[in-house]
C-alpha atoms as a PDB file:
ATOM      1  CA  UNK A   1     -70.784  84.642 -57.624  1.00  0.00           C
ATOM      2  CA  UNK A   2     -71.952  82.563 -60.838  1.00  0.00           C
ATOM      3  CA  UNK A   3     -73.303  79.173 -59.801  1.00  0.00           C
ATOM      4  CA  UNK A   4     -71.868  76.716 -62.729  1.00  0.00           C
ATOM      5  CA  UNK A   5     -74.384  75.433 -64.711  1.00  0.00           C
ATOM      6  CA  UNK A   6     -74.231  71.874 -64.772  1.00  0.00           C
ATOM      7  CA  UNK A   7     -76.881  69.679 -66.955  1.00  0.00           C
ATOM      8  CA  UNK A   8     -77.671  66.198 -67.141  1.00  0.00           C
ATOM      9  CA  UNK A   9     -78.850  66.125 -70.693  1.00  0.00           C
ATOM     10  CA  UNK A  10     -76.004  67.647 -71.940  1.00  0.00           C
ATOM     11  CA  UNK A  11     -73.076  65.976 -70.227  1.00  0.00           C
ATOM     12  CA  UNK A  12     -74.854  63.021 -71.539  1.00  0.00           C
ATOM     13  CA  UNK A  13     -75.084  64.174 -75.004  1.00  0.00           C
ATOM     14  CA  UNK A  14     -71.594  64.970 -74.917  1.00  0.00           C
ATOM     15  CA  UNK A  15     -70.043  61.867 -73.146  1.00  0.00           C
ATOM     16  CA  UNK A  16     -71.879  59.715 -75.977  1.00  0.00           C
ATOM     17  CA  UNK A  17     -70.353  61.835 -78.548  1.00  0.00           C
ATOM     18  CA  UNK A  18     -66.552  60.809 -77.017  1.00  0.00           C
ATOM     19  CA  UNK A  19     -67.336  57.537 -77.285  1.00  0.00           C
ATOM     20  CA  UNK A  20     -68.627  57.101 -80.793  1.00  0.00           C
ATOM     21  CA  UNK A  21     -65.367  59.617 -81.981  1.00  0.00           C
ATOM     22  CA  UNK A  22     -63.520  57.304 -79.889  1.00  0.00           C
ATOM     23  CA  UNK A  23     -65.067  53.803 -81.317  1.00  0.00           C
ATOM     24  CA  UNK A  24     -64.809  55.556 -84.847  1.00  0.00           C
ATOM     25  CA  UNK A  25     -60.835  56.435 -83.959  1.00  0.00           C
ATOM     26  CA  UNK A  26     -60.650  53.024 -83.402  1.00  0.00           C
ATOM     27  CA  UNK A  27     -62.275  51.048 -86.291  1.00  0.00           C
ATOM     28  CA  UNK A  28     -59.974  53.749 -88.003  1.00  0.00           C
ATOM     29  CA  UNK A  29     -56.811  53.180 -87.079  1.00  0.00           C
ATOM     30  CA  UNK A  30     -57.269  49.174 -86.825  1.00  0.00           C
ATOM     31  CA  UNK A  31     -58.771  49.830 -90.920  1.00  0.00           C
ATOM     32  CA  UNK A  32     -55.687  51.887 -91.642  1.00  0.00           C
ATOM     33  CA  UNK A  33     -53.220  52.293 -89.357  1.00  0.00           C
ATOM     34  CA  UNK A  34     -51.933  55.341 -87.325  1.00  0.00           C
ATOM     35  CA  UNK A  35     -49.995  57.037 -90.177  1.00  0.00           C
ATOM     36  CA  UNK A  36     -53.045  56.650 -92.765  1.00  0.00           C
ATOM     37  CA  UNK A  37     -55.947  57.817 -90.132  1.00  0.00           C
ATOM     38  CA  UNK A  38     -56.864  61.578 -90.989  1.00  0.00           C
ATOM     39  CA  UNK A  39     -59.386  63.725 -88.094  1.00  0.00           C
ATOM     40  CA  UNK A  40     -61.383  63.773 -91.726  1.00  0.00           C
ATOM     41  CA  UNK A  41     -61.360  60.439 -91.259  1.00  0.00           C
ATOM     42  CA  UNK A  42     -62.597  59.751 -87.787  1.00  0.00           C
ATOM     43  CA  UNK A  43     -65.255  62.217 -88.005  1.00  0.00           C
ATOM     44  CA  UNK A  44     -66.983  61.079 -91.519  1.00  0.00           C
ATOM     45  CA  UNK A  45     -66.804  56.974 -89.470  1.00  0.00           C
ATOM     46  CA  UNK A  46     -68.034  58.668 -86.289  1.00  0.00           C
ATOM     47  CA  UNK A  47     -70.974  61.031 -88.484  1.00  0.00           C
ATOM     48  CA  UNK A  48     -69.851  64.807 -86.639  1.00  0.00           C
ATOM     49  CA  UNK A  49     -67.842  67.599 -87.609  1.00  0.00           C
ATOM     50  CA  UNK A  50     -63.767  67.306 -87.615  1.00  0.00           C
ATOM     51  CA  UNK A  51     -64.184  70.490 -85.075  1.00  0.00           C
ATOM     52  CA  UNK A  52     -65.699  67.922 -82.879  1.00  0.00           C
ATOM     53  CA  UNK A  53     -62.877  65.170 -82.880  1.00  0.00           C
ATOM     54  CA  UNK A  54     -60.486  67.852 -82.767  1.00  0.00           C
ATOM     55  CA  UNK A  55     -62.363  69.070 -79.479  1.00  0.00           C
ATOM     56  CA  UNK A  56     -62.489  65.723 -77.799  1.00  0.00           C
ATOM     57  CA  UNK A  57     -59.003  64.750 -78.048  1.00  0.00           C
ATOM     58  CA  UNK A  58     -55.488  64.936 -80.536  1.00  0.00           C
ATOM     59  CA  UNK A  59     -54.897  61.982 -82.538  1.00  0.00           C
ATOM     60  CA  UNK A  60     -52.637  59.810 -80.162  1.00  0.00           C
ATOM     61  CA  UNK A  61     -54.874  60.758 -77.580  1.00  0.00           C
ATOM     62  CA  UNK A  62     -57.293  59.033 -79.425  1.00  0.00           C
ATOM     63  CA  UNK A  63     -55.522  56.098 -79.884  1.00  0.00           C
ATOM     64  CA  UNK A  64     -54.565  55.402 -76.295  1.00  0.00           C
ATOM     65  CA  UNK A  65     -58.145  55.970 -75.699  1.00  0.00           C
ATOM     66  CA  UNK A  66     -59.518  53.535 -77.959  1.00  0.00           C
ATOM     67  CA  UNK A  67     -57.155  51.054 -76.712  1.00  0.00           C
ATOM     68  CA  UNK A  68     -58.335  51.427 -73.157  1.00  0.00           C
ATOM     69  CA  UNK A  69     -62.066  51.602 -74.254  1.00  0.00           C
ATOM     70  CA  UNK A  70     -61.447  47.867 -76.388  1.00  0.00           C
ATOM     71  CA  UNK A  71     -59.142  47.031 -73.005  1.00  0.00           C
ATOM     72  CA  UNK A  72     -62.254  47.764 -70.418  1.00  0.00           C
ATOM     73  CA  UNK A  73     -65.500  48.314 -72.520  1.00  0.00           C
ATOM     74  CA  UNK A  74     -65.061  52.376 -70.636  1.00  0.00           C
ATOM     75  CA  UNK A  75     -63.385  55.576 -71.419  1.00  0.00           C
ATOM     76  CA  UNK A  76     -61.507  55.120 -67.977  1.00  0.00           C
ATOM     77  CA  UNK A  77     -57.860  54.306 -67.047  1.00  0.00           C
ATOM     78  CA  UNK A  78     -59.331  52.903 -63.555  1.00  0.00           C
ATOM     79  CA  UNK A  79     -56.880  49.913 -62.407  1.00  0.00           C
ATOM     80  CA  UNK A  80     -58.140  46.675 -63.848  1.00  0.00           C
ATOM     81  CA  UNK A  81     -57.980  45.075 -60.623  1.00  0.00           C
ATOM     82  CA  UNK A  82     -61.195  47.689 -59.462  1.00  0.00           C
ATOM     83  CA  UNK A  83     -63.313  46.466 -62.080  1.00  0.00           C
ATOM     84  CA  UNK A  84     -66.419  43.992 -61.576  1.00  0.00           C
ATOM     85  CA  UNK A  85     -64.822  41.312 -63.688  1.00  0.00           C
ATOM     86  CA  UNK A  86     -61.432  41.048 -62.634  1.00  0.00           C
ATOM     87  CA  UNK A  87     -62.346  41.825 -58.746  1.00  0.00           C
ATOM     88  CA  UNK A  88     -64.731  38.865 -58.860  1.00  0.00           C
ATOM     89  CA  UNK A  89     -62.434  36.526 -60.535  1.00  0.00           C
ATOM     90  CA  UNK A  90     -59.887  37.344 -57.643  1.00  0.00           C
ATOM     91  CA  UNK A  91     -62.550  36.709 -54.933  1.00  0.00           C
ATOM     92  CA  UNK A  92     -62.962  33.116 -56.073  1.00  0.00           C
ATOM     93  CA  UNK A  93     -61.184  31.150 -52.916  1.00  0.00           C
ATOM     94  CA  UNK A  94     -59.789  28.293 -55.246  1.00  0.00           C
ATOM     95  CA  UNK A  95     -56.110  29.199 -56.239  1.00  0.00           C
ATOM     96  CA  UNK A  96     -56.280  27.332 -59.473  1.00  0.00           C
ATOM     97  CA  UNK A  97     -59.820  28.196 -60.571  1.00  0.00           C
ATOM     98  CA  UNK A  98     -58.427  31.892 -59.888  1.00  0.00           C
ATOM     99  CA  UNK A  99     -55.715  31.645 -62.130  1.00  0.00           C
ATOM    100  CA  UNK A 100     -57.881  29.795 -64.831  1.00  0.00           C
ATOM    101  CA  UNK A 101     -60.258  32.715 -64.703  1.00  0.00           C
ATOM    102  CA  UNK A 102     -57.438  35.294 -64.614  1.00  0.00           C
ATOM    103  CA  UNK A 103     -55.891  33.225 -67.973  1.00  0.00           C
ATOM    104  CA  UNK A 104     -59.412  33.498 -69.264  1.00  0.00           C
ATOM    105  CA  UNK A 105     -60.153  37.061 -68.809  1.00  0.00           C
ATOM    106  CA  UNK A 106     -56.471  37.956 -70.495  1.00  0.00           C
ATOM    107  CA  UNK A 107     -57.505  35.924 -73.323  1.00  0.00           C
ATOM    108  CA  UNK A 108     -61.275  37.958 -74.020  1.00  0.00           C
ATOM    109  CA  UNK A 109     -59.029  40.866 -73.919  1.00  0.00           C
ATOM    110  CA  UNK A 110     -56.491  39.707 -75.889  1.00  0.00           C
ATOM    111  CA  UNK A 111     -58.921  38.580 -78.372  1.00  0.00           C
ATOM    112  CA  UNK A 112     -60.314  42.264 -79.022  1.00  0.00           C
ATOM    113  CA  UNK A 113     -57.221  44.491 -78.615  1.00  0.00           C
ATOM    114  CA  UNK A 114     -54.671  42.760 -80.405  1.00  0.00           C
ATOM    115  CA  UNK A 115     -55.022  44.583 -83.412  1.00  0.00           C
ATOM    116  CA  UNK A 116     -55.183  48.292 -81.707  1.00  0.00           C
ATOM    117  CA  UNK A 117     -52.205  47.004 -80.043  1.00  0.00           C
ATOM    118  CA  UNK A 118     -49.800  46.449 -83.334  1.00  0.00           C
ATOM    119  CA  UNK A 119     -51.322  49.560 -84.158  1.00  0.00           C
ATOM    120  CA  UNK A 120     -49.586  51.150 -81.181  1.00  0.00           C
ATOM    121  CA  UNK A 121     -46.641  49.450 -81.213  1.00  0.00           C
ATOM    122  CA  UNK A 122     -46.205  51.144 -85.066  1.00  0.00           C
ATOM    123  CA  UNK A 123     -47.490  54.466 -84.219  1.00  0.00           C
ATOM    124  CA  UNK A 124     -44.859  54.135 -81.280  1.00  0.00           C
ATOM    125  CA  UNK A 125     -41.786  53.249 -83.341  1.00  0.00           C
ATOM    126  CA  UNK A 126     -42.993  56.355 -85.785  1.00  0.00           C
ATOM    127  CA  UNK A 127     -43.962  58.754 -83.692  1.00  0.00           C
ATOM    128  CA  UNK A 128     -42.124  60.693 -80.289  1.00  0.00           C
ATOM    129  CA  UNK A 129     -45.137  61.695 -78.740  1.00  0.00           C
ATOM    130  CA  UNK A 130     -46.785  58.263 -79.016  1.00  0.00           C
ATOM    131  CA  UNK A 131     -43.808  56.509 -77.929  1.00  0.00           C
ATOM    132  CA  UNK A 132     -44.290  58.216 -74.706  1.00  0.00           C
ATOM    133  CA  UNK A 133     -47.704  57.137 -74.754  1.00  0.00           C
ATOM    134  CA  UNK A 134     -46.363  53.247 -75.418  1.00  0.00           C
ATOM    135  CA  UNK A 135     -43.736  53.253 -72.687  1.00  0.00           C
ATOM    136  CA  UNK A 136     -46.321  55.051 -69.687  1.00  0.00           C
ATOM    137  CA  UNK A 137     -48.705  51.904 -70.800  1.00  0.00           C
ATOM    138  CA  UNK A 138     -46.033  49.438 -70.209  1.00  0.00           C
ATOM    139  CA  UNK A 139     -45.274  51.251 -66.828  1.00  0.00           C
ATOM    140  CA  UNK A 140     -49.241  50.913 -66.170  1.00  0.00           C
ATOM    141  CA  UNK A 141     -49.167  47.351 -66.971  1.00  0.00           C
ATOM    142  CA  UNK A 142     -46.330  46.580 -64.955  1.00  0.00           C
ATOM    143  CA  UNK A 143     -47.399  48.270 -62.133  1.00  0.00           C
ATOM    144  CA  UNK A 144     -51.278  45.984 -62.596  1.00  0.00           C
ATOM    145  CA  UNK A 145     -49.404  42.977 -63.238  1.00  0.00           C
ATOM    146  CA  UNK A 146     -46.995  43.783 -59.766  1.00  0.00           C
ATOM    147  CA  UNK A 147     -49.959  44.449 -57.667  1.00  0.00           C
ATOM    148  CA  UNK A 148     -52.303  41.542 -58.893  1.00  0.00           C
ATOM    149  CA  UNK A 149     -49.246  39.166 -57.831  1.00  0.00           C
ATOM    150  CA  UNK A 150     -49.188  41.281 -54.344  1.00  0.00           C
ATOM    151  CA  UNK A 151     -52.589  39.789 -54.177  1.00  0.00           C
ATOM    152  CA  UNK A 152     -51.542  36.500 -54.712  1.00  0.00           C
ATOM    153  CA  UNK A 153     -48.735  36.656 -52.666  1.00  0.00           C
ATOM    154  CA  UNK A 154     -50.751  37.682 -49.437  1.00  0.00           C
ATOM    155  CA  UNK A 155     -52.863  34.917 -49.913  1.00  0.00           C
ATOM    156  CA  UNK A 156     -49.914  32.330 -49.954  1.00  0.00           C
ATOM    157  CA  UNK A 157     -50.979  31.580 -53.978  1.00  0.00           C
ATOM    158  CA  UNK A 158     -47.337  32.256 -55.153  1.00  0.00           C
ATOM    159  CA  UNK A 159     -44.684  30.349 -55.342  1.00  0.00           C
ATOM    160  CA  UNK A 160     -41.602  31.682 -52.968  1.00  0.00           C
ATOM    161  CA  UNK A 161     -38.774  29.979 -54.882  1.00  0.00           C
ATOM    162  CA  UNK A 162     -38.331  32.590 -57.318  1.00  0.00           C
ATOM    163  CA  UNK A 163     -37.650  36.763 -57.190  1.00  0.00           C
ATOM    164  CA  UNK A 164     -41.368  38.477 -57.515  1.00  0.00           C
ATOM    165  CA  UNK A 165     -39.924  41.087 -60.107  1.00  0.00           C
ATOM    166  CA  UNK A 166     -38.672  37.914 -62.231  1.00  0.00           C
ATOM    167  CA  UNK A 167     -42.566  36.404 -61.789  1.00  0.00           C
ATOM    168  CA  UNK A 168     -43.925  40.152 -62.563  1.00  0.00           C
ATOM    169  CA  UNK A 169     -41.660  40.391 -65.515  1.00  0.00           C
ATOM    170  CA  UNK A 170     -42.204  36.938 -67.371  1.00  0.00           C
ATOM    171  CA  UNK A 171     -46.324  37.364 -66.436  1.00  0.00           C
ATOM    172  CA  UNK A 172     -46.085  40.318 -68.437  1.00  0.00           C
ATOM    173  CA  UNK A 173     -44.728  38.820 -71.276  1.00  0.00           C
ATOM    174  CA  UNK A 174     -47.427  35.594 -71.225  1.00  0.00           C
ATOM    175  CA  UNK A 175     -50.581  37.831 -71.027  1.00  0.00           C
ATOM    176  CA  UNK A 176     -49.426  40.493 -74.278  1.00  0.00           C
ATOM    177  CA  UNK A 177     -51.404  39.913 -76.683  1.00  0.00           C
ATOM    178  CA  UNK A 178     -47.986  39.745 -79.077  1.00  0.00           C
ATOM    179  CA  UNK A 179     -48.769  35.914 -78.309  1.00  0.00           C
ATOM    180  CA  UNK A 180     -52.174  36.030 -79.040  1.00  0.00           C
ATOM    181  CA  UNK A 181     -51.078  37.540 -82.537  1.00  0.00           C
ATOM    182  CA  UNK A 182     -48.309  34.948 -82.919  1.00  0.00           C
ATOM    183  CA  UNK A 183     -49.905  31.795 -82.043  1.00  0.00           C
ATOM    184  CA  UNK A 184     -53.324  32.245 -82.964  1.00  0.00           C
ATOM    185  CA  UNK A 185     -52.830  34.685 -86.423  1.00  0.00           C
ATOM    186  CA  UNK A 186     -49.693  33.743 -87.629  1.00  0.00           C
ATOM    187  CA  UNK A 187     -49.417  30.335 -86.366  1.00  0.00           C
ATOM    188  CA  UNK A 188     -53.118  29.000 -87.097  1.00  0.00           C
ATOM    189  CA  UNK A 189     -54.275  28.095 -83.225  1.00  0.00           C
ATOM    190  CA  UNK A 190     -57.686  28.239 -82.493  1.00  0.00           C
ATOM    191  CA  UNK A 191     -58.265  30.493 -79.500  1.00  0.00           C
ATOM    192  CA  UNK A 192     -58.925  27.421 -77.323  1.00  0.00           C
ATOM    193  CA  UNK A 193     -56.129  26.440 -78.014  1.00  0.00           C
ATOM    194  CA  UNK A 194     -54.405  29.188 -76.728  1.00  0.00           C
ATOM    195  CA  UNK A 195     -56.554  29.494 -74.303  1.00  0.00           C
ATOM    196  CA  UNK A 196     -55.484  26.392 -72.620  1.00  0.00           C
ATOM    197  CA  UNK A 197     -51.763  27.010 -72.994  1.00  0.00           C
ATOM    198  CA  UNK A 198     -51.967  30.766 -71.423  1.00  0.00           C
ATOM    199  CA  UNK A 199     -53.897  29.209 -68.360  1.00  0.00           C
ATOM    200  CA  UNK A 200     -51.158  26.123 -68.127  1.00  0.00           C
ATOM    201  CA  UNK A 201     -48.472  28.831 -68.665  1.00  0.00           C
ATOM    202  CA  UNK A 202     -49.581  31.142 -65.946  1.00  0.00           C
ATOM    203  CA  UNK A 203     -50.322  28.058 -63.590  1.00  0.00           C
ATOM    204  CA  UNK A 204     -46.671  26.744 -63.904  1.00  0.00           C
ATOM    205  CA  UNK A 205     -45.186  29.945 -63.818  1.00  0.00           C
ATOM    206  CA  UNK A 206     -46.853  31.147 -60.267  1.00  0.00           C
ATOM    207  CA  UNK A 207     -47.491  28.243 -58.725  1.00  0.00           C
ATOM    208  CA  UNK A 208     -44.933  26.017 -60.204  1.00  0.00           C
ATOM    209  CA  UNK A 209     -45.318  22.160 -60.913  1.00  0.00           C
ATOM    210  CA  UNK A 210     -47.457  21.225 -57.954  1.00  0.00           C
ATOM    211  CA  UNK A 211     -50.663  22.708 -59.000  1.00  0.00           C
ATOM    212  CA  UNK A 212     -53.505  20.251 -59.342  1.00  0.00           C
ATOM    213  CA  UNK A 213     -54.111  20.783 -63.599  1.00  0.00           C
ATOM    214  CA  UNK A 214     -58.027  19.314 -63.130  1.00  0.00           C
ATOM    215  CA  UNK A 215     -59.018  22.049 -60.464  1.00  0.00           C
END
């Protein structure tokens, strides 16, 4: 039997070359939009062949991983809840510093994504295959959102006077960065600004009017 030949150098080589076709795809499709974004495209920003970005993944494959590379800094659909950042915000013991951090971590992201995100949104309203795409991301970001106020829940940080899917649902709508975009680009708030009013947001929402705002 033939041993596979496995090399260190090479699966090195060829995992950099993903991510630079995938940070070109990106500064791409935020530059022109999903429609307007050729292979030809992607592979003179990135500096290979198009054979190449054809080989490492079809267009909307491209674009769901350049949003999850912006989303994480990785080429990895991992749960954000497993990652260093998130899992350390969650181990802080103070409720309401936890939920500032949370607020603050959604906003970084927020900050970098939003425009792959209208991107997506486009590409999803234009495109069948994308849509599918769009609507298994929701599902992933419901499912996050459900199991991050599991979390909560366990430790007796959510309020019980309201259904969990009605919390889940109304989270999901604070922390999309379709507020970022309307608040901060087309209504002219600095990110602070925002900033604050996500964290206050969140804070009311979960924990309702008895949390203790200078925590």
């Amino acid at each position: 039997m033939t041993r596979a030949y496995h090399s260190p150098t090479r699966e090195a080589q060829t995992s950099a070359t993903r991510r630079r076709v995938i940070s070109a795809a990106q500064a791409c499709f935020e530059e022109r939009g999903y429609v307007g974004t050729t292979m030809r495209a992607i592979a003179q920003r990135a500096q290979v062949s198009v054979e190449t970005v054809h080989q490492t993944a079809a267009k909307r494959d491209l674009l769901l991983a350049a949003f999850t590379l912006a989303v994480t800094g990785e080429d990895s659909q991992a749960r954000l809840l497993d990652r260093p950042e998130p899992k350390a915000i969650f181990d802080d013991p103070d409720p309401v510093r936890r939920l500032r951090g949370i607020a603050a971590y959604v906003v970084r992201i927020n900050t970098r994504v939003t425009p792959l995100w209208r991107v997506f949104e486009q590409a999803a309203a234009a495109d069948a295959h994308v849509a599918t795409e769009y609507a298994d991301l929701i599902r992933r970001m419901h499912a996050e959102i459900r199991d991050a106020l599991a979390v909560l829940a366990e430790r007796g940080d959510l309020r019980t006077d309201r259904p969990a899917d009605e919390l889940a649902d109304l989270l999901w709508l604070l922390v999309l960065p379709d507020q970022y975009f309307r608040l901060c680009e087309q209504s002219g708030w600095s990110v602070e600004r925002y900033a604050t009013w996500l964290a206050e947001s969140m804070l009311h929402l979960l924990m309702g009017s008895d949390h203790h705002a200078g925590s």
